[in-house]
Protein backbone atom coordinates (compact mmCIF):
# COMPACT_ATOMS: atom_id res chain seq x y z
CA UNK A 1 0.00 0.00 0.00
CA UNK A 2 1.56 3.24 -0.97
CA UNK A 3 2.01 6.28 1.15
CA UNK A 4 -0.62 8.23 -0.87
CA UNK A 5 -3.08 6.01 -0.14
CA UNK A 6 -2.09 5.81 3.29
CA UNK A 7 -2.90 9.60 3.67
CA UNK A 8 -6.06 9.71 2.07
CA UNK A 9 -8.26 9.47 4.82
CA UNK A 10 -5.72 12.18 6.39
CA UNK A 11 -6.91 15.16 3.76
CA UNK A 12 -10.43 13.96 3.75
CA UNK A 13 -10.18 14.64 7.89
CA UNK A 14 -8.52 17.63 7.21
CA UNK A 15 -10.61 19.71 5.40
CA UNK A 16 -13.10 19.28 8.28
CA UNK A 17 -10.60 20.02 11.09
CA UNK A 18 -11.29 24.22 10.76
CA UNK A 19 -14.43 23.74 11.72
CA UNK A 20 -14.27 20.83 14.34
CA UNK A 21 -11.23 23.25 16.01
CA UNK A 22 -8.79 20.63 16.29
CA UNK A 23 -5.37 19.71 14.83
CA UNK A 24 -5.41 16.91 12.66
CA UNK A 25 -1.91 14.86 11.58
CA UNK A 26 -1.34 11.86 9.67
CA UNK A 27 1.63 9.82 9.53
CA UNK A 28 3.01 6.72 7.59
CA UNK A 29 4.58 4.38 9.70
CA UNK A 30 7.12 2.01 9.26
CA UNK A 31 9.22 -0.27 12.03
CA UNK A 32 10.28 -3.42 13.32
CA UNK A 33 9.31 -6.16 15.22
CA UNK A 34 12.13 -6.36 18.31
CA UNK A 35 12.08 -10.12 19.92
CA UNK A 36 13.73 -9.37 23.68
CA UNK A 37 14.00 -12.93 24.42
CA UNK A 38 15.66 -15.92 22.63
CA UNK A 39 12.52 -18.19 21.81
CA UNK A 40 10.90 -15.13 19.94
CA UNK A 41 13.59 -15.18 17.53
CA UNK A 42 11.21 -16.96 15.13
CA UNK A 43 8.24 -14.04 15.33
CA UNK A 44 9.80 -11.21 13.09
CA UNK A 45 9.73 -11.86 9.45
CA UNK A 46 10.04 -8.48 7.62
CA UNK A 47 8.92 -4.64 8.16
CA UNK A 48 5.96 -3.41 9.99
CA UNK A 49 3.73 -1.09 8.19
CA UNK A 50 0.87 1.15 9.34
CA UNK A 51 -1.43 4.74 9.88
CA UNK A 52 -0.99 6.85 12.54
CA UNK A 53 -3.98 9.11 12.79
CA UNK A 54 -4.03 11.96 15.89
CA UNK A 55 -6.76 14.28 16.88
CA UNK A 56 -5.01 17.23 19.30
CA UNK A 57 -5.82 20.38 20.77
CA UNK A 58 -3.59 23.26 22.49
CA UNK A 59 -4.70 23.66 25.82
CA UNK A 60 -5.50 27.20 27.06
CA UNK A 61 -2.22 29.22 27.51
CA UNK A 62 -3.45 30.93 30.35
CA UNK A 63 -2.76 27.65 32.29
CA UNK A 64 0.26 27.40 34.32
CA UNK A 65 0.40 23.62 33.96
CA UNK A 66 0.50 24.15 30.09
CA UNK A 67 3.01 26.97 30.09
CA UNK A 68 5.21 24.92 32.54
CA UNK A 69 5.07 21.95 29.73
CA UNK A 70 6.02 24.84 26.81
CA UNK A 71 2.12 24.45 25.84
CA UNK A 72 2.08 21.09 24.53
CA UNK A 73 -0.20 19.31 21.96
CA UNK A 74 -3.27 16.50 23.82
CA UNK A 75 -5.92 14.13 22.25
CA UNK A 76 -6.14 10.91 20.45
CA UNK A 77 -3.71 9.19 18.58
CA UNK A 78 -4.95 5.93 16.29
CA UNK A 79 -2.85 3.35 15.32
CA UNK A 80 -3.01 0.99 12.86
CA UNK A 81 -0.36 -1.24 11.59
CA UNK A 82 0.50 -4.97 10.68
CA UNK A 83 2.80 -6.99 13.47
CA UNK A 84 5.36 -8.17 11.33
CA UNK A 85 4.23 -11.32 10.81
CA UNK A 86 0.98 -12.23 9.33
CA UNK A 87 0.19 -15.72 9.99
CA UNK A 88 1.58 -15.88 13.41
CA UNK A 89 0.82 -12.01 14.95
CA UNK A 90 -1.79 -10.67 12.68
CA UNK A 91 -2.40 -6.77 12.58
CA UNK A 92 -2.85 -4.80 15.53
CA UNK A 93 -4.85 -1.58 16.57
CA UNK A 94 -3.89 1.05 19.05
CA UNK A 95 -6.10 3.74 20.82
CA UNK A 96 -4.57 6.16 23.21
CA UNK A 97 -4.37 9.28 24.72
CA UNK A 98 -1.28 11.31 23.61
CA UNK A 99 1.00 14.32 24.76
CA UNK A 100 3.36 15.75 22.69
CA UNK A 101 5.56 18.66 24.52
CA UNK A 102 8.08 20.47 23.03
CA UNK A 103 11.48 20.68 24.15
CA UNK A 104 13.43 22.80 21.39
CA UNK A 105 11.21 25.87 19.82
CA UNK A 106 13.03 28.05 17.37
CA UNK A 107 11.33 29.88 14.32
CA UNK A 108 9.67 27.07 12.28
CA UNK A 109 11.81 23.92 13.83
CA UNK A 110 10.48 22.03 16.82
CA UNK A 111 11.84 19.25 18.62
CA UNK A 112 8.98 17.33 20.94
CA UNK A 113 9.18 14.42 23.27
CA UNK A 114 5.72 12.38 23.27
CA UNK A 115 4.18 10.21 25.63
CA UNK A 116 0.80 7.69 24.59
CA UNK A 117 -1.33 5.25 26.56
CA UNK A 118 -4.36 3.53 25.92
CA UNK A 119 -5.49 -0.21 24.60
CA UNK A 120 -4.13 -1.96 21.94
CA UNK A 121 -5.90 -4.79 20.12
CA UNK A 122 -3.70 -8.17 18.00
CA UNK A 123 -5.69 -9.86 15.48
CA UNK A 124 -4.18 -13.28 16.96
CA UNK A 125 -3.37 -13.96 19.78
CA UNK A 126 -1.80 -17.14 20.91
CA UNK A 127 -4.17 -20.27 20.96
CA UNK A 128 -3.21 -23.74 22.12
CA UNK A 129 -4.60 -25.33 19.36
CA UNK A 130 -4.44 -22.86 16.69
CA UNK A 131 -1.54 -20.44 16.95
CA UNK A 132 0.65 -21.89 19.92
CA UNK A 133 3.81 -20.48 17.87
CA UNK A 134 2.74 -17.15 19.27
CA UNK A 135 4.38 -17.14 22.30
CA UNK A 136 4.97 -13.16 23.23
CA UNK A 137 0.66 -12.57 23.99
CA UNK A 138 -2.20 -14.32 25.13
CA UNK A 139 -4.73 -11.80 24.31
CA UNK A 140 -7.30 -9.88 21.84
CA UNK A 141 -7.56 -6.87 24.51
CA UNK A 142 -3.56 -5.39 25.47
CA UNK A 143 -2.26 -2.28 26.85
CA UNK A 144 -0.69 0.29 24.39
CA UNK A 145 2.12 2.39 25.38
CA UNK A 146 4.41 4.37 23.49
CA UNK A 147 7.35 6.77 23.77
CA UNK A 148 8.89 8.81 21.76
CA UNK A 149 10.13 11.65 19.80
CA UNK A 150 8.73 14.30 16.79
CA UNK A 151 10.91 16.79 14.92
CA UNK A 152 8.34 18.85 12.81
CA UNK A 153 8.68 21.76 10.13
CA UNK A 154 6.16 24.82 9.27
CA UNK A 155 5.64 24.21 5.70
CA UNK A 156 3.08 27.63 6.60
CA UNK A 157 0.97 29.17 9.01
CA UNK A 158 -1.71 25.84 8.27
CA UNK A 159 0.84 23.13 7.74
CA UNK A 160 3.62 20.48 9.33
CA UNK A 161 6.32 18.48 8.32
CA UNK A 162 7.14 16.11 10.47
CA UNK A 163 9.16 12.81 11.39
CA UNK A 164 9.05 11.04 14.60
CA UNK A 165 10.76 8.01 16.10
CA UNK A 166 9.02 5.65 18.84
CA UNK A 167 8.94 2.94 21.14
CA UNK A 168 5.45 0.98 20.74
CA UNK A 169 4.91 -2.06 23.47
CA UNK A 170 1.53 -3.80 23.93
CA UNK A 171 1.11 -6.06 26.89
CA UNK A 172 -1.43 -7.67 29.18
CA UNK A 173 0.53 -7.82 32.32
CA UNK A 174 -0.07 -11.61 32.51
CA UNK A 175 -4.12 -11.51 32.77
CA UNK A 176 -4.18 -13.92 29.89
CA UNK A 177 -0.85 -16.11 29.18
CA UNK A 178 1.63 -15.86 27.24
CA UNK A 179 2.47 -12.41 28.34
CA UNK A 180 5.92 -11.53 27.03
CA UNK A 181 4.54 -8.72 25.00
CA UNK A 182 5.21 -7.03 21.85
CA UNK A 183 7.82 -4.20 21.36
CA UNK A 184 8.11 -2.09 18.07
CA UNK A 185 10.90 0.83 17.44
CA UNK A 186 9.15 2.58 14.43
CA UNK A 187 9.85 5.63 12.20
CA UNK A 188 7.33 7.87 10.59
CA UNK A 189 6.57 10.67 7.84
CA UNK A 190 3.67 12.94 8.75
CA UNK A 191 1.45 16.17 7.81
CA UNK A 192 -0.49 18.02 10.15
CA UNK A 193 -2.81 20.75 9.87
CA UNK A 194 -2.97 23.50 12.33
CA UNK A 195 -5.12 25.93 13.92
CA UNK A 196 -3.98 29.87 14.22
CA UNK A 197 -1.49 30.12 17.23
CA UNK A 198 -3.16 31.39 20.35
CA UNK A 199 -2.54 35.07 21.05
CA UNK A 200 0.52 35.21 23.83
CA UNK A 201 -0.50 35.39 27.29
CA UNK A 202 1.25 36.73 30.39
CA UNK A 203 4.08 34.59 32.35
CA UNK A 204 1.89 32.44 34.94
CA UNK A 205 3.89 29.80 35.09
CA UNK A 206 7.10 32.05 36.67
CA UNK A 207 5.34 32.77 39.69
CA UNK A 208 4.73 29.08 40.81
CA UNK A 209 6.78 27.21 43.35
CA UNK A 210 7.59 24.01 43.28
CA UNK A 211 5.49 20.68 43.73
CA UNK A 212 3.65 20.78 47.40
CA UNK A 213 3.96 17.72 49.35
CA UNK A 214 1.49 15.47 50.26
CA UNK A 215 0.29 12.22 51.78
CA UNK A 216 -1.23 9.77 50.01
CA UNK A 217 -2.37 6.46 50.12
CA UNK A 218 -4.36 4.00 47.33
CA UNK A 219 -5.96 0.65 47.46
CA UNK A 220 -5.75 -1.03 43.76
CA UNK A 221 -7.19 -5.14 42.59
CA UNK A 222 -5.74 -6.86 39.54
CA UNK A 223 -6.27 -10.25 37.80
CA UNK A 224 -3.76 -12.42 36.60
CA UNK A 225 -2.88 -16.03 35.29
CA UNK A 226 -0.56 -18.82 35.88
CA UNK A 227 0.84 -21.68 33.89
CA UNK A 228 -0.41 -24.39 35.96
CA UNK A 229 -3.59 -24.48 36.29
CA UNK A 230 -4.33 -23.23 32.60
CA UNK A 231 -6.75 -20.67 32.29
CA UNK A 232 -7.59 -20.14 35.92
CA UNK A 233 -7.39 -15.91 36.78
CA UNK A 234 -5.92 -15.11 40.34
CA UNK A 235 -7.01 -12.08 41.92
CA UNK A 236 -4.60 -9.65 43.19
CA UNK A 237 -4.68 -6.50 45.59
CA UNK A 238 -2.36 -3.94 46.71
CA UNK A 239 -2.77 -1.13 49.57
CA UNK A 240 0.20 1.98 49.34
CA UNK A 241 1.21 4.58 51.32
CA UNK A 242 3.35 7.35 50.22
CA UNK A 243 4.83 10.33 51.51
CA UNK A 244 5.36 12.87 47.99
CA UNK A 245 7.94 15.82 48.36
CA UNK A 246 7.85 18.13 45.71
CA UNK A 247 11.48 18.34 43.79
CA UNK A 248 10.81 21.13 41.17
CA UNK A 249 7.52 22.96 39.45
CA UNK A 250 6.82 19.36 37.59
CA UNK A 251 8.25 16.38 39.33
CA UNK A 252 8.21 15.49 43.19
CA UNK A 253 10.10 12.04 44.89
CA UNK A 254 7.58 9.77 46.47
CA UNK A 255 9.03 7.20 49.22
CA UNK A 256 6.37 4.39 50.73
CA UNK A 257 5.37 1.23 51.72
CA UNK A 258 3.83 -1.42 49.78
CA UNK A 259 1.48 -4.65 50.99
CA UNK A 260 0.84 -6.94 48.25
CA UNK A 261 -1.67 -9.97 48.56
CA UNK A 262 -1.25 -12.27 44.92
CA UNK A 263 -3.46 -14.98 45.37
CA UNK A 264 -1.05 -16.83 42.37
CA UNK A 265 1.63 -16.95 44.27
CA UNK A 266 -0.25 -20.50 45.94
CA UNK A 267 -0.42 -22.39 42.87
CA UNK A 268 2.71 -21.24 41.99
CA UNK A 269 4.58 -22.34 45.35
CA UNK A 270 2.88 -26.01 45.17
CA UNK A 271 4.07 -26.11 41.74
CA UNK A 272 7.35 -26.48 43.63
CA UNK A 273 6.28 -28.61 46.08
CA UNK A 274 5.95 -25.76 48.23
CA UNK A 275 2.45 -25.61 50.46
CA UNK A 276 1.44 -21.99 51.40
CA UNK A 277 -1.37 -20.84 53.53
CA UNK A 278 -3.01 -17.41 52.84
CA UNK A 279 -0.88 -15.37 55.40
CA UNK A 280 2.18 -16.85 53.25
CA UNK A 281 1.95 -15.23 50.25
CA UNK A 282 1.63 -11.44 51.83
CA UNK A 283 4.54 -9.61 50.23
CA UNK A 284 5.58 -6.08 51.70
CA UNK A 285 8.49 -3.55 50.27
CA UNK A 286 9.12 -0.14 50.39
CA UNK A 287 9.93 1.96 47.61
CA UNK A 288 10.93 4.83 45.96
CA UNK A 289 8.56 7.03 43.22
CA UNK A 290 9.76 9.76 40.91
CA UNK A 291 6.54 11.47 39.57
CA UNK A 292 5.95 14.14 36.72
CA UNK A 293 2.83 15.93 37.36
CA UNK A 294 0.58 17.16 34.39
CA UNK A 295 -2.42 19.32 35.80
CA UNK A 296 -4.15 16.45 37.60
CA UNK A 297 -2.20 13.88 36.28
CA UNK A 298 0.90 12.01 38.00
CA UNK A 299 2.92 10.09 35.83
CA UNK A 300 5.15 7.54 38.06
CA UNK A 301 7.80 5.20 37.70
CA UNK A 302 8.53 3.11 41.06
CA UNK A 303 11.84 1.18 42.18
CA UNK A 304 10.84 -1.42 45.08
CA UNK A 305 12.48 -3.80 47.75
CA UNK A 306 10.70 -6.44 49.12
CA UNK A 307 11.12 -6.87 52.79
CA UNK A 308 8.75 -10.02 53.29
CA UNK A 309 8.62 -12.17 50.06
CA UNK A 310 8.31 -15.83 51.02
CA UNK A 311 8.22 -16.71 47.06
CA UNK A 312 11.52 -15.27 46.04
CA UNK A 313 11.97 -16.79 42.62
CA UNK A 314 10.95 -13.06 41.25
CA UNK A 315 14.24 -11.83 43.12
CA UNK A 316 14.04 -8.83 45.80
CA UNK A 317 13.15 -6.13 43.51
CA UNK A 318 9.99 -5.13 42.16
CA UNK A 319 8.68 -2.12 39.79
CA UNK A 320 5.97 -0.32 38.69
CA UNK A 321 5.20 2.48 36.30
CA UNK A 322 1.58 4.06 36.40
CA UNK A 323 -1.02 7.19 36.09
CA UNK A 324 -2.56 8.47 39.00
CA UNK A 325 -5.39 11.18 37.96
CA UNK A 326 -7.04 13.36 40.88
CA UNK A 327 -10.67 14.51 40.56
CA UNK A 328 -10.80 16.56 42.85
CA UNK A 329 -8.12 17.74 45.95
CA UNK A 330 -8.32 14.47 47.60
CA UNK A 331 -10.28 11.83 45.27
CA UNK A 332 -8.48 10.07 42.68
CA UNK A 333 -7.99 7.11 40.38
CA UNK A 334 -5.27 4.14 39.65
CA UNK A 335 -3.71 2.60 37.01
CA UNK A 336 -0.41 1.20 37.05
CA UNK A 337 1.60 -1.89 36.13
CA UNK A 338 4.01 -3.76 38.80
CA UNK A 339 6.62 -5.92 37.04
CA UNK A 340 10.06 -7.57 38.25
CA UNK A 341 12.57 -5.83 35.30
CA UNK A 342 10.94 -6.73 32.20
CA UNK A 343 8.92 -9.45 33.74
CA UNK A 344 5.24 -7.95 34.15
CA UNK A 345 3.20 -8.74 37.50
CA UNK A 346 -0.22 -7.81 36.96
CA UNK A 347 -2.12 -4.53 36.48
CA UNK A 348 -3.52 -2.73 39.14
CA UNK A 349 -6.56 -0.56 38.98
CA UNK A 350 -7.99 1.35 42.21
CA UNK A 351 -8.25 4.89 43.98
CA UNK A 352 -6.31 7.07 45.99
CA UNK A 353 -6.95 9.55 48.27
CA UNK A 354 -4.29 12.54 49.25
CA UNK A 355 -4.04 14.58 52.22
């Protein structure tokens, strides 16, 4: 399929985006299929292809949060693209929410890092019967993340060149096995239309202070699977308690304790020969957060150390990268992912309440 056709549906969308007020970029996509582990070696066999549609809008200026973050671009990103190997993988489909800030702004260059998360759907997923060569996910449903970087061009005052580079992982934290997920490093060619700039707006952003500290403390559940028994989904729950110390106007360090209860840890024990009872399988660690905070949003990544882990084939460290939104100045909601390196846990979706 040739770029042009690729970018059809782009101008069609287009000439509709004055009117629906929002920036509307299309990119052709093109990457590869990267097989972490030794027994995936057999998945990649060529190029991946695909359409990135997005759908963003400049937040108000007149926000300090959006001046702090150089006024970046948010919305909906769409992607589309085949998985590098037809019979085995299939195509796949990602839907996310996006962020694209800018880091380097000169006349018509600019230089943004971007950040996307959301759900990701494979055409085929593994199957014991019918595609047990797909070892790396168990799954129709994944999550989508991406990372990565855009380096764009005014063509004119409606217009953008751009090219962007990005890391693309989809992964089901282990809900349904095989979980070793999917990881694409893909480049891209892309136009975007855009809206008149915003008229400049004074300085808010110069007369904040750093991140306030606060207490906090959430209470998350999460499903997972084991090997033996097959099929069978283990609950899982988590309760946290953090003490966050604000380290600049965007980022604050948040040390705490973890308790863990992983209801798979007892099938996996007697798998060993290894008989637990329920108080067995507690797990407790403390740990270490470094947040970025985006209006409401915190953005974590967590280093842990077990201090009571009875299992111990994991090892002593633990990890976890997640979203914590706030609706209001105490209520708010969870979403993060606790793995052991590269090795994902299970999800974990709950509230949190600050104070």
């Amino acid at each position: 399929m040739s770029i042009l056709r690729l970018l059809i549906p782009f101008f069609l969308l287009a000439s509709l985006s004055g009117k629906a007020q929002l920036n509307v970029e299309a990119h052709a996509l093109r990457g590869f299929l990267l097989p972490h582990r030794q027994n995936m070696l057999h998945l990649p066999q060529g190029p991946s292809n695909g359409l990135e549609l997005r759908f963003t809008k400049q937040p108000s200026k007149n926000k300090a949060w959006s001046q702090l973050y150089q006024n970046p671009n948010l919305g909906l990103t769409i992607r589309g693209f085949d998985l590098a190997n037809h019979t085995i993988l299939g195509y796949g489909l990602a839907v996310g929410g996006i962020i694209s800030s800018p880091v380097v702004t000169q006349n018509r260059f600019k230089w943004n890092l971007e950040m996307a998360a959301g759900l990701g759907f494979v055409s085929k997923p593994f199957d014991y019967k019918g595609n047990y060569q797909n070892i790396a996910i168990g799954s129709y449903v994944n999550a989508y993340i991406m990372l990565g970087q855009k380096f764009s061009y005014d063509l004119s005052d409606a217009l953008e060149l751009s090219t962007a580079l990005s890391f693309n992982h989809l992964s089901n934290a282990a809900y349904s096995l095989p979980n070793l997920g999917l990881n694409y490093s893909m480049v891209s060619l892309g136009i975007k239309t855009k809206l008149p700039p915003r008229p400049s707006q004074v300085p808010i952003s110069d007369t904040l202070s750093r991140i306030n500290g606060y207490w906090d403390i959430s209470a998350s559940f999460g499903v997972k699977e084991t090997f033996i028994p097959r099929n069978k989904k283990f609950a899982t729950y988590n309760v946290s308690f953090q003490k966050a110390m604000g380290v600049s106007k965007k980022s604050s360090i948040a040390p705490g304790i973890d308790l863990f209860y992983n209801s798979a840890l007892k099938p996996a024990r007697e798998v060993l020969g290894d008989s637990a009872s329920g108080i067995q399988i507690l797990q407790a660690g403390v740990r270490v957060a470094y947040q970025l905070h985006i209006d409401r949003l915190a953005v974590s990544l967590t280093q842990g150390i077990y201090l009571i882990d009875s299992y111990k084939k994991d090892g002593f460290l633990y990890h976890r990268a997640g979203l914590r939104y706030y609706l209001n100045q105490h209520w708010g909601m969870n979403l993060s992912l606790k793995t052991h390196f590269f090795k994902a846990d299970f999800f974990e979706l709950g509230a949190a309440y600050k104070f």
